[in-house]
Protein backbone atom coordinates (compact mmCIF):
# COMPACT_ATOMS: atom_id res chain seq x y z
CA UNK A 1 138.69 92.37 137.85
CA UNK A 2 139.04 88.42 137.76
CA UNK A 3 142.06 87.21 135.98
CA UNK A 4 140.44 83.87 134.11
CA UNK A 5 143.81 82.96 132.39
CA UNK A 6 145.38 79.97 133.12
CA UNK A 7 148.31 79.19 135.15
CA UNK A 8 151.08 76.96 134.27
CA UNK A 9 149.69 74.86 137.00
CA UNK A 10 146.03 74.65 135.50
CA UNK A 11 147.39 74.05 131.98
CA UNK A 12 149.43 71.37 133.00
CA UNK A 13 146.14 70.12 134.97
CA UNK A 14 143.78 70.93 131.85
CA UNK A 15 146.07 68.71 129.91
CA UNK A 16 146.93 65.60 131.84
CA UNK A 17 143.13 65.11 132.37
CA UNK A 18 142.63 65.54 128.97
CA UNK A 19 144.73 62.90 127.35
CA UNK A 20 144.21 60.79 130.36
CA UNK A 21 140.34 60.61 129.99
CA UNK A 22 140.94 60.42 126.03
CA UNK A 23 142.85 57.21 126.81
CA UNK A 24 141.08 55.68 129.59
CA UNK A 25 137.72 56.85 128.06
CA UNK A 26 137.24 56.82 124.52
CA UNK A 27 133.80 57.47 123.00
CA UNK A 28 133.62 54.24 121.51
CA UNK A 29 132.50 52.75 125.00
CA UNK A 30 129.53 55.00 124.79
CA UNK A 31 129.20 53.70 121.13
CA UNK A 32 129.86 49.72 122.39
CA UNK A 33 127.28 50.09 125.33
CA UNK A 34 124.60 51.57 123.42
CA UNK A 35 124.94 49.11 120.61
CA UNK A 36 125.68 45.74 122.59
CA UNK A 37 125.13 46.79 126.50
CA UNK A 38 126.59 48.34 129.16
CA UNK A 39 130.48 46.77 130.01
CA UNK A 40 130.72 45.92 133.67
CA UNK A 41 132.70 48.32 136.40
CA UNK A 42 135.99 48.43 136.06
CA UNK A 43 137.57 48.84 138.95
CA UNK A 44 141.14 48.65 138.29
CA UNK A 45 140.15 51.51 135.50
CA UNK A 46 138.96 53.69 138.04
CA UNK A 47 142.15 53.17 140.66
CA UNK A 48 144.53 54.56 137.84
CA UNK A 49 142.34 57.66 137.42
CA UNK A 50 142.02 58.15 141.35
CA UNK A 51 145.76 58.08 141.23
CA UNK A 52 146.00 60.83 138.61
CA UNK A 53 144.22 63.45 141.44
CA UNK A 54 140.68 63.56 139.57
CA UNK A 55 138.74 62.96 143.14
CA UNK A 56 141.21 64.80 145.06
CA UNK A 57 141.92 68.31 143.42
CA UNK A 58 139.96 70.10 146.07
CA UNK A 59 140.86 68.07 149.26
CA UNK A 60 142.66 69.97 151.26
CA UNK A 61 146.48 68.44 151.46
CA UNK A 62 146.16 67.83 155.28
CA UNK A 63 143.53 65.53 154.52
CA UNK A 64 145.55 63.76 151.57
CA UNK A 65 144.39 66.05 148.65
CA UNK A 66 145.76 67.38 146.51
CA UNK A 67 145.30 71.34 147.93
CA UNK A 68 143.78 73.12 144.70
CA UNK A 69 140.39 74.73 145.03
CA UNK A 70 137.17 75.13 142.89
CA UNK A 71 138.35 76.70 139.70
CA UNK A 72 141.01 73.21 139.36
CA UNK A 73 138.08 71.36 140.19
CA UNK A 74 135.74 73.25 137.18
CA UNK A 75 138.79 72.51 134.72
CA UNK A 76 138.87 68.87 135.51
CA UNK A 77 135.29 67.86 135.47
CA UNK A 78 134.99 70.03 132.20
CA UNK A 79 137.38 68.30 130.60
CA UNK A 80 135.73 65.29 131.94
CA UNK A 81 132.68 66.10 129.74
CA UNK A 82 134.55 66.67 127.10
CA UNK A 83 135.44 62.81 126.79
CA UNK A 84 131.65 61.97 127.77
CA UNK A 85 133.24 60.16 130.77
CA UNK A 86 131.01 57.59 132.17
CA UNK A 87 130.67 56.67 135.77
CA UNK A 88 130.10 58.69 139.43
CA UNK A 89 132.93 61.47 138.70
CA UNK A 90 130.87 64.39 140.18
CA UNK A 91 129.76 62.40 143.20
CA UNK A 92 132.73 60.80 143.88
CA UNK A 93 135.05 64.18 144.03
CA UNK A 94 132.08 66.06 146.27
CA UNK A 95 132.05 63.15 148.61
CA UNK A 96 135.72 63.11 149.24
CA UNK A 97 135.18 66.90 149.91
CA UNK A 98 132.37 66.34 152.46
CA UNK A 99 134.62 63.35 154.16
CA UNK A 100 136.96 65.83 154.79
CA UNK A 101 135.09 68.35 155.43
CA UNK A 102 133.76 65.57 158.39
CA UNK A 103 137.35 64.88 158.99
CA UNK A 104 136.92 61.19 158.52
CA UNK A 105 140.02 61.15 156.80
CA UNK A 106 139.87 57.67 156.20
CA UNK A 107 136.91 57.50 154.36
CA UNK A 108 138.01 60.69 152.47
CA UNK A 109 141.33 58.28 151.65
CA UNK A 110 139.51 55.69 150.36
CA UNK A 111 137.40 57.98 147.91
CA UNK A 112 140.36 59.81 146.53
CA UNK A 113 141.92 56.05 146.03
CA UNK A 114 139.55 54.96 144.12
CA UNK A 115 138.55 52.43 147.07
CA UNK A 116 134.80 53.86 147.01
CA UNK A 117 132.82 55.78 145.23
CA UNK A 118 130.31 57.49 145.24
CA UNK A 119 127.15 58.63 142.56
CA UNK A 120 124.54 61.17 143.20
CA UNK A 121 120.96 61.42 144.95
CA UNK A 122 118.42 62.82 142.17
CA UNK A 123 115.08 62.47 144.06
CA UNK A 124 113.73 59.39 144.67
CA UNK A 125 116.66 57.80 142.27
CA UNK A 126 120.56 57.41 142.52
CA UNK A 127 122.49 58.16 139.58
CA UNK A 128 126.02 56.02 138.96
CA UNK A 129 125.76 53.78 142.22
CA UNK A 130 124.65 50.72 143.46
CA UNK A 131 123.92 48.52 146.27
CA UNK A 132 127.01 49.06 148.87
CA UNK A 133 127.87 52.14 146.86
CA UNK A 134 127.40 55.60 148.44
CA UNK A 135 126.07 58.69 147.02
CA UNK A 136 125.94 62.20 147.84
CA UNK A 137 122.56 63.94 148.93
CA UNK A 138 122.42 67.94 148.31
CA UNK A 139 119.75 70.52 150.25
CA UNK A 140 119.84 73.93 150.29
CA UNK A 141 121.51 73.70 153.57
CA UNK A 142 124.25 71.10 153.44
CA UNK A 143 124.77 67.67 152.40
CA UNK A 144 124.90 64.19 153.57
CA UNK A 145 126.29 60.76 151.75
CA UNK A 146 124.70 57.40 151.89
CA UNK A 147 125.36 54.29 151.49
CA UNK A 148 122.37 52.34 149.72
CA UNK A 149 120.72 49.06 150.00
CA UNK A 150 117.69 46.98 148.46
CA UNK A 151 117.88 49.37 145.03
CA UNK A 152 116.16 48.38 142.20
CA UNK A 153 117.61 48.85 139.02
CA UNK A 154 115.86 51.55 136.34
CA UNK A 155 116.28 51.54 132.89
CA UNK A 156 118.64 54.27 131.83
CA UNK A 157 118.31 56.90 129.00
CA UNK A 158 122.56 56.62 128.62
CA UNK A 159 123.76 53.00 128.63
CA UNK A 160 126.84 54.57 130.69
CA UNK A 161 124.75 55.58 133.43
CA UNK A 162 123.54 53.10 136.51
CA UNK A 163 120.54 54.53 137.57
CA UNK A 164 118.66 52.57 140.81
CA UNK A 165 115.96 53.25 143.28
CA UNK A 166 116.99 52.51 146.43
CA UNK A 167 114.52 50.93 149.34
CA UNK A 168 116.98 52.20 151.85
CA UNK A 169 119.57 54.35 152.50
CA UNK A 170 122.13 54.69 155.65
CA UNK A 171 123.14 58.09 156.44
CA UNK A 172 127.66 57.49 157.26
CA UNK A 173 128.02 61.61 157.56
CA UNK A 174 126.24 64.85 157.14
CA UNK A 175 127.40 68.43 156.72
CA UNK A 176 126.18 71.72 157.19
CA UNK A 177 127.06 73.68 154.51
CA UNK A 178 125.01 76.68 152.93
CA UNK A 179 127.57 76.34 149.78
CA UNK A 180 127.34 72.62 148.93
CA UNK A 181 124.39 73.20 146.59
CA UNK A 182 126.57 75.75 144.59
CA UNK A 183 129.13 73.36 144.30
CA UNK A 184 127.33 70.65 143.38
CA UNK A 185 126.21 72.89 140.60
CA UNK A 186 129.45 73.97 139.84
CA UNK A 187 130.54 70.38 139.01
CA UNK A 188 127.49 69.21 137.20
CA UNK A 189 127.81 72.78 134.78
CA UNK A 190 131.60 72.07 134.49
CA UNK A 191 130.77 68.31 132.66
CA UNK A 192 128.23 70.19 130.70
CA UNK A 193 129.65 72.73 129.10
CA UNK A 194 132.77 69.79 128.35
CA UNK A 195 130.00 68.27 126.88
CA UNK A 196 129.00 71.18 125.08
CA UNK A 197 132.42 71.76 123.46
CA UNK A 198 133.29 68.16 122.60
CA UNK A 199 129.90 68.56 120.71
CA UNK A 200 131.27 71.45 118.69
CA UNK A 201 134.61 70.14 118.16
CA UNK A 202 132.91 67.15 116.75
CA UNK A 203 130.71 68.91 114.45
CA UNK A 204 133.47 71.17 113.62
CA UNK A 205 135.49 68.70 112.20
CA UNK A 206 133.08 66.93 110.62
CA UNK A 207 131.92 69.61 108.40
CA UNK A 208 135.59 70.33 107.04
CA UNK A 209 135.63 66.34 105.82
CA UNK A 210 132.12 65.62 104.70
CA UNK A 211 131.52 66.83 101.05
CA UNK A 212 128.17 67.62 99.60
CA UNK A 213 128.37 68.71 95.53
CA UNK A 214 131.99 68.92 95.58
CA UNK A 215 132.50 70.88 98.90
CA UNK A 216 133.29 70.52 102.10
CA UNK A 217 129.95 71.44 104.29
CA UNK A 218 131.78 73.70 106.59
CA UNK A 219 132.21 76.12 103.55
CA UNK A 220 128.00 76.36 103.33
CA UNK A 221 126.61 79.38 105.08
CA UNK A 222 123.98 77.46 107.31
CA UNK A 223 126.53 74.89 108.19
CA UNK A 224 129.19 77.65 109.62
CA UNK A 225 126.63 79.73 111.31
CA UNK A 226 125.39 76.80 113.24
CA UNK A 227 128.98 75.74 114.67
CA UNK A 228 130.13 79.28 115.26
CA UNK A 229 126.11 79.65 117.49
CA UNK A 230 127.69 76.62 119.49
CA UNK A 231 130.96 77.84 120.16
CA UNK A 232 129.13 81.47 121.33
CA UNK A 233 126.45 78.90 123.83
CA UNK A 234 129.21 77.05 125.47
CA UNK A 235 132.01 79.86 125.75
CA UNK A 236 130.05 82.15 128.21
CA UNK A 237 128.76 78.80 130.17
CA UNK A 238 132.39 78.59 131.18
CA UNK A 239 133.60 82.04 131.38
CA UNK A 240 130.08 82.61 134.41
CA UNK A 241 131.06 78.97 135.68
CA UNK A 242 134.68 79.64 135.71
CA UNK A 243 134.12 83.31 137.87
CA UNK A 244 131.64 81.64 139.86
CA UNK A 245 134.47 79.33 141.04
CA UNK A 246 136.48 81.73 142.31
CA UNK A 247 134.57 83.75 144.11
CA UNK A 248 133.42 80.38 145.65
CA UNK A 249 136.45 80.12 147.36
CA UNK A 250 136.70 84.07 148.48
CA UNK A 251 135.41 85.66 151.08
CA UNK A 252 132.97 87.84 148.68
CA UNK A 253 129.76 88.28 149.68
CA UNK A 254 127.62 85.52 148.07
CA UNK A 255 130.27 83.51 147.02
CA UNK A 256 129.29 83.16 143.59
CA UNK A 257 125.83 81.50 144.30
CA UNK A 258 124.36 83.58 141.43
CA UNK A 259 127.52 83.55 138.80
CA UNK A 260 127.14 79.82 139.62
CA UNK A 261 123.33 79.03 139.01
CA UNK A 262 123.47 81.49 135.99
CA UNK A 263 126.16 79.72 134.41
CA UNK A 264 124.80 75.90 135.43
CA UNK A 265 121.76 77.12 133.15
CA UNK A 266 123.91 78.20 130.35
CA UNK A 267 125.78 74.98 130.47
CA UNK A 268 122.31 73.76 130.34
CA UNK A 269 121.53 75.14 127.41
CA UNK A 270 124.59 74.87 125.49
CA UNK A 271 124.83 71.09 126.49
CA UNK A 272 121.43 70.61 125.16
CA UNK A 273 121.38 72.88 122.05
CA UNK A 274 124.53 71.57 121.13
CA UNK A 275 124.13 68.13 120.99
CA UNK A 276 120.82 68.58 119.06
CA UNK A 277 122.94 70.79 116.60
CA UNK A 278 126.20 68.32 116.42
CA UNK A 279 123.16 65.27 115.55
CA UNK A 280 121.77 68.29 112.61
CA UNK A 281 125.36 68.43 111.14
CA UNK A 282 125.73 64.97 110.89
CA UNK A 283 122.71 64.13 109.08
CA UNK A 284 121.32 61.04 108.97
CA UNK A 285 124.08 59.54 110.61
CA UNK A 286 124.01 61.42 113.78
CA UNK A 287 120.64 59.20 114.62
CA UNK A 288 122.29 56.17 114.55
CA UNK A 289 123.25 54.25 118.02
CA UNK A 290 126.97 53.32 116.19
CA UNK A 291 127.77 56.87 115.88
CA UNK A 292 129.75 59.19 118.45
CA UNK A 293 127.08 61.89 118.37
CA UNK A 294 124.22 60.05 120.31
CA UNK A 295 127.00 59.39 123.14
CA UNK A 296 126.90 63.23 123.72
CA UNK A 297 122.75 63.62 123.44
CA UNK A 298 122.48 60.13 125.98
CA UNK A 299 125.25 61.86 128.38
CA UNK A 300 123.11 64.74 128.35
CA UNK A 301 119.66 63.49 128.98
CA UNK A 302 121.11 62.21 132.27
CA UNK A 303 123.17 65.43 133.27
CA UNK A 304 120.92 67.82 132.90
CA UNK A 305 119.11 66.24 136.09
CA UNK A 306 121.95 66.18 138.46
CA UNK A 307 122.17 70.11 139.45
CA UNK A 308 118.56 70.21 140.91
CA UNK A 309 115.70 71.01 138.84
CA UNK A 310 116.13 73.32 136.33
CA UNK A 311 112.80 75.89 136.78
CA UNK A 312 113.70 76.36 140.68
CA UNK A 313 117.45 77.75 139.03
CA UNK A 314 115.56 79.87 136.48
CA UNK A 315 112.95 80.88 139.98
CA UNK A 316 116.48 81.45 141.89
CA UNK A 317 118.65 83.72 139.21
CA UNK A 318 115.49 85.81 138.62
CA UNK A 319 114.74 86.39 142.33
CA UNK A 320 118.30 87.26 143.37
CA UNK A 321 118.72 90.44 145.05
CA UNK A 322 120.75 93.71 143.05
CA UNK A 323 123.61 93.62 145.65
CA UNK A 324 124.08 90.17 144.96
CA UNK A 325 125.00 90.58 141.04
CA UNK A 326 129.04 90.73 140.86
């Protein structure tokens, strides 16, 4: 049996990140962005959080990290969603692993810094980078991060997202790794299912304040029903993610490849219902660009694209041998 509890150490973890991306992050620069534009790159922002062990959690301390593993890594880049942080958090903490892992600790130094970052290859685009930026590749069998050149800008869904098409790309390191895929997923479902519960939370407490012929809204059966169905979408996206994590780092057969793509779709789902549901509770409201909800649905449109396509998941999960179910 997996113990899922948390220690002290990963409820000390759970809450630094937590008021640290509620301060450095609020969802009124989602709001701001899609409203009057997209605020440039803050740079000096993104040193303090590099200094607060986001990019670093799973770096092995030899190489300057911080020594944690995959389950530390699920809790921060959950509670990453749950602020609707913008800018190249998954790519940036998977390309400090596979620096590491390539032991060019200086480049790994420089990522967990804050120095460089890094966004994510999703087919012919980059998500969250630029030219001179890098950004992480995945495959089936390994990985490899770039460094891009000659990109032309896209127009974005989420005005938090950079998204480019790069003319060229220079390989700095590759990596052979059967697991980086999972891991990749791992991260990506983590920020979802944040994203999932900061859309409940919001709806939540929105239907104990808004009043509709004297009552709250929360009291009315359709409204409670549809919080308590997002609360029972996202809870199981974590509990799969959260076992897939540690058997990533065992020596299980597997190593969570299925508990992992199982629970990236049901982060998938509860991302996506949820939003759509938090937007319903709202009203008319919710469709507005000033309003916290579309943050959430924009955040969304753009995550759901970074774990790999969703129908070869579903084609995966359903073709996965017996002796491979945990």
């Amino acid at each position: 049996m997996i113990d899922l509890s948390l220690s002290p150490i990963q409820s000390d973890l759970v809450t630094s990140v937590r008021d640290a991306a509620a301060k450095e992050f609020p969802l009124t620069e989602g709001v701001n962005a899609a409203v009057s534009g997209p605020a440039p790159f803050d740079a000096a922002r993104w040193s303090r959080v590099a200094e607060l062990g986001w990019f670093s959690v799973g770096v092995d301390e030899d190489a300057g990290g911080i020594g944690l593993g995959s389950p530390e890594e699920l809790l921060v880049m959950t509670e990453l969603g749950r602020a609707a942080v913008g800018g190249p958090v998954v790519g940036t903490a998977l390309a400090a692993r596979l620096a590491a892992a390539a032991n060019q600790v200086e480049l790994a130094g420089a990522l967990m810094a804050g120095e460089r970052r890094a966004g994510l290859i999703s087919g012919a685009f980059a998500v969250d980078a630029g030219d001179g930026d890098l950004a992480v590749r995945v495959t089936a069998e390994g990985a490899e991060l770039v460094e891009l050149s000659g990109s032309t800008a896209v127009e974005s869904n989420d005005p938090l997202a950079t998204v480019v098409r790069p003319a060229q790309t220079r390989t700095v390191l590759q990596v052979s790794d059967p697991l980086a895929l999972s891991r990749l997923r791992l991260l990506v479902g983590g920020y979802l299912v944040g994203l999932a519960e900061a859309a409940t939370d919001m709806a939540v407490e929105y239907a104990k304040t808004r009043e509709q012929f004297g009552k709250a809204i929360g009291t009315f059966q359709a409204v409670k029903h549809r919080c308590s169905e997002m609360v029972i979408r996202a809870y199981p996206a974590r509990i799969q993610l959260s076992v897939g994590a540690v058997l990533l780092d065992s020596e299980i057969s597997g190593n969570g490849r299925l508990e992992i793509a199982s629970g990236h779709l049901l982060a998938l789902d509860a991302a996506r219902r949820n939003v759509e549901d938090n937007i319903q509770n709202h009203g008319g409201i919710g469709f507005t660009a000033e309003h916290p909800a579309g943050v959430l649905v924009k955040r969304v449109m753009v995550y759901r694209h970074l774990g790999g396509d969703p129908d070869e998941l579903v084609r995966e999960v359903l073709s996965a041998p017996k002796a491979d179910v945990a």
